[in-house]
Protein backbone atom coordinates (compact mmCIF):
# COMPACT_ATOMS: atom_id res chain seq x y z
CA UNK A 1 110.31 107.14 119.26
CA UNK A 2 107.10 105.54 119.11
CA UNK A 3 105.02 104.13 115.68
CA UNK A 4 101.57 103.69 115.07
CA UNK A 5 99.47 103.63 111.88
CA UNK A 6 95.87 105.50 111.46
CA UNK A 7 93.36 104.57 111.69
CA UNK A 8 95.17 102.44 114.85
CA UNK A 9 95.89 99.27 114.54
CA UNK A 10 97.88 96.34 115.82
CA UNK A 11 101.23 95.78 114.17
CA UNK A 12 100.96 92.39 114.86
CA UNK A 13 97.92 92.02 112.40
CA UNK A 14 98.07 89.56 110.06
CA UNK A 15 95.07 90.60 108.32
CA UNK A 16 94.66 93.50 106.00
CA UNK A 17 91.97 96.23 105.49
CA UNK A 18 90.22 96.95 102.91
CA UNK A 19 87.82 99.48 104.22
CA UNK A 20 90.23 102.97 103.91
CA UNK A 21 88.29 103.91 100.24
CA UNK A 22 87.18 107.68 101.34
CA UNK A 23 88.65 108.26 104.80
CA UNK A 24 90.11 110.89 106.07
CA UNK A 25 92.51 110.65 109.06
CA UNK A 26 94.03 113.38 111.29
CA UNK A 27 97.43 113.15 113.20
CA UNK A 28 97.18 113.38 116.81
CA UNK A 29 99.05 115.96 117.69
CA UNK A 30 102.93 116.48 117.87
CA UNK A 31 102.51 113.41 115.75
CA UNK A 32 104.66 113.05 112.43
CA UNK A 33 104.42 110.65 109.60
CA UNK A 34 107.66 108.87 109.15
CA UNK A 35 109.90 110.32 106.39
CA UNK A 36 112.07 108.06 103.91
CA UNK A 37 114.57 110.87 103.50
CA UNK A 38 115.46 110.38 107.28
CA UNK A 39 119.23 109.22 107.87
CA UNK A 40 117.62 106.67 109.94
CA UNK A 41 114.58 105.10 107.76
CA UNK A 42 116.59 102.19 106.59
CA UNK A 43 116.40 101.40 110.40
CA UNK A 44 112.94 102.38 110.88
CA UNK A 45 111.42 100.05 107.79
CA UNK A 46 113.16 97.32 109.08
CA UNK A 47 112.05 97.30 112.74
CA UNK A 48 108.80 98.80 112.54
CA UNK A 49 107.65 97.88 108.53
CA UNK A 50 109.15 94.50 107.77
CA UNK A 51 108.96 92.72 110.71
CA UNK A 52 104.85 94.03 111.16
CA UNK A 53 101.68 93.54 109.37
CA UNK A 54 99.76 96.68 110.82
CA UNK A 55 96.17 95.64 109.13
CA UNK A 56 98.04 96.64 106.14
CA UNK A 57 99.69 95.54 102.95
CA UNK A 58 101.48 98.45 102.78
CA UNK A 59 102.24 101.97 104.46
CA UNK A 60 102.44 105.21 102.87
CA UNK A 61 105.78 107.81 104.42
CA UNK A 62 106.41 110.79 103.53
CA UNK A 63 109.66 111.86 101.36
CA UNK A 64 110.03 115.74 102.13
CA UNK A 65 113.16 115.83 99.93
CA UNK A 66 111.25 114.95 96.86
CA UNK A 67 107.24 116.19 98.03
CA UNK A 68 106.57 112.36 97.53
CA UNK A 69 104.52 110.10 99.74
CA UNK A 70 106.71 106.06 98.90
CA UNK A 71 104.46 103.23 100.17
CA UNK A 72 106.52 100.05 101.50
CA UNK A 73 105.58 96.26 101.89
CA UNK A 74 104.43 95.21 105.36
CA UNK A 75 104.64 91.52 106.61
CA UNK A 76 101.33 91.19 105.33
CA UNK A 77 102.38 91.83 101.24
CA UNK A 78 104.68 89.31 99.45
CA UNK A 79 107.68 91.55 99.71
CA UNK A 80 108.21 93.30 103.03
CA UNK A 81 110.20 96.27 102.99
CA UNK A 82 109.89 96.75 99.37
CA UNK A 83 109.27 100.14 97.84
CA UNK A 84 105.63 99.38 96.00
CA UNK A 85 105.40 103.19 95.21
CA UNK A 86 107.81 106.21 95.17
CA UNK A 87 104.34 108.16 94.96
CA UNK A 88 101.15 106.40 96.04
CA UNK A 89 98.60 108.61 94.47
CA UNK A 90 95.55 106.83 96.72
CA UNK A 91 96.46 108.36 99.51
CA UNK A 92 96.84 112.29 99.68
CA UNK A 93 97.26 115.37 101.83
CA UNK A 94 94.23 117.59 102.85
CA UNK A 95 95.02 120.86 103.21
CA UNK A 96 98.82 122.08 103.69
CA UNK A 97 100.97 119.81 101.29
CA UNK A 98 104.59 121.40 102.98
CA UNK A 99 103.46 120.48 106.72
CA UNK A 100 100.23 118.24 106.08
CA UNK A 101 98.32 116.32 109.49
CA UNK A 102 95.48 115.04 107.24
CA UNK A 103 95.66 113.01 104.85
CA UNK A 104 92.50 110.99 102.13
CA UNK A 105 92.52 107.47 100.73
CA UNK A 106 90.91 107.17 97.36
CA UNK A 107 91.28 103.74 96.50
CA UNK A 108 88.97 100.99 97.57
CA UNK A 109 91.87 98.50 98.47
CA UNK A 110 93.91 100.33 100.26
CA UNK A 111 94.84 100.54 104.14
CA UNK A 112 96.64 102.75 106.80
């Protein structure tokens, strides 16, 4: 498997956006967004979340089990890994909620 954020952005970033307030991003396609209710997301936060800054403070997953989208700590917050959210209303699916591939950020602070 391979990770990336949108819009793209280095996971080694130490810096953090600020510029997501009204964007609207698209998966590529055959691209998924990562899942906390995955067997394996323990895994996946800590070698793709913690361990990464991703222009981010934190990134928004989905949790299909509970039609939730969580938003974790990167390296770039003060807790990596940590669950900030278990339902980060800033950033929300366009269209289709059960299969969504776009997705709007509402609040001026936040990043992809």
């Amino acid at each position: 498997r391979t990770f990336t954020v949108l819009p793209e952005a280095s996971p080694y970033s130490s810096t953090q956006g600020m510029d997501m307030k009204d964007v609207i991003v698209t998966l590529p396609h055959g691209a998924i967004v990562v899942d906390s209710s995955d067997p394996d997301f323990a895994e996946i936060c800590n070698r793709v979340i913690v361990p990464h800054g991703w222009h981010a403070y934190s990134l928004s997953c989905r949790n299909a089990k509970a039609n939730k989208w969580p938003a974790y700590g990167t390296a770039n917050s003060v807790a990596a890994g940590t669950r900030f959210s278990d339902d980060w209303s800033y950033m929300r699916p366009v269209g289709d909620a059960r299969l969504p591939t776009s997705f709007k950020f509402t609040h001026p602070s936040t990043s992809a």
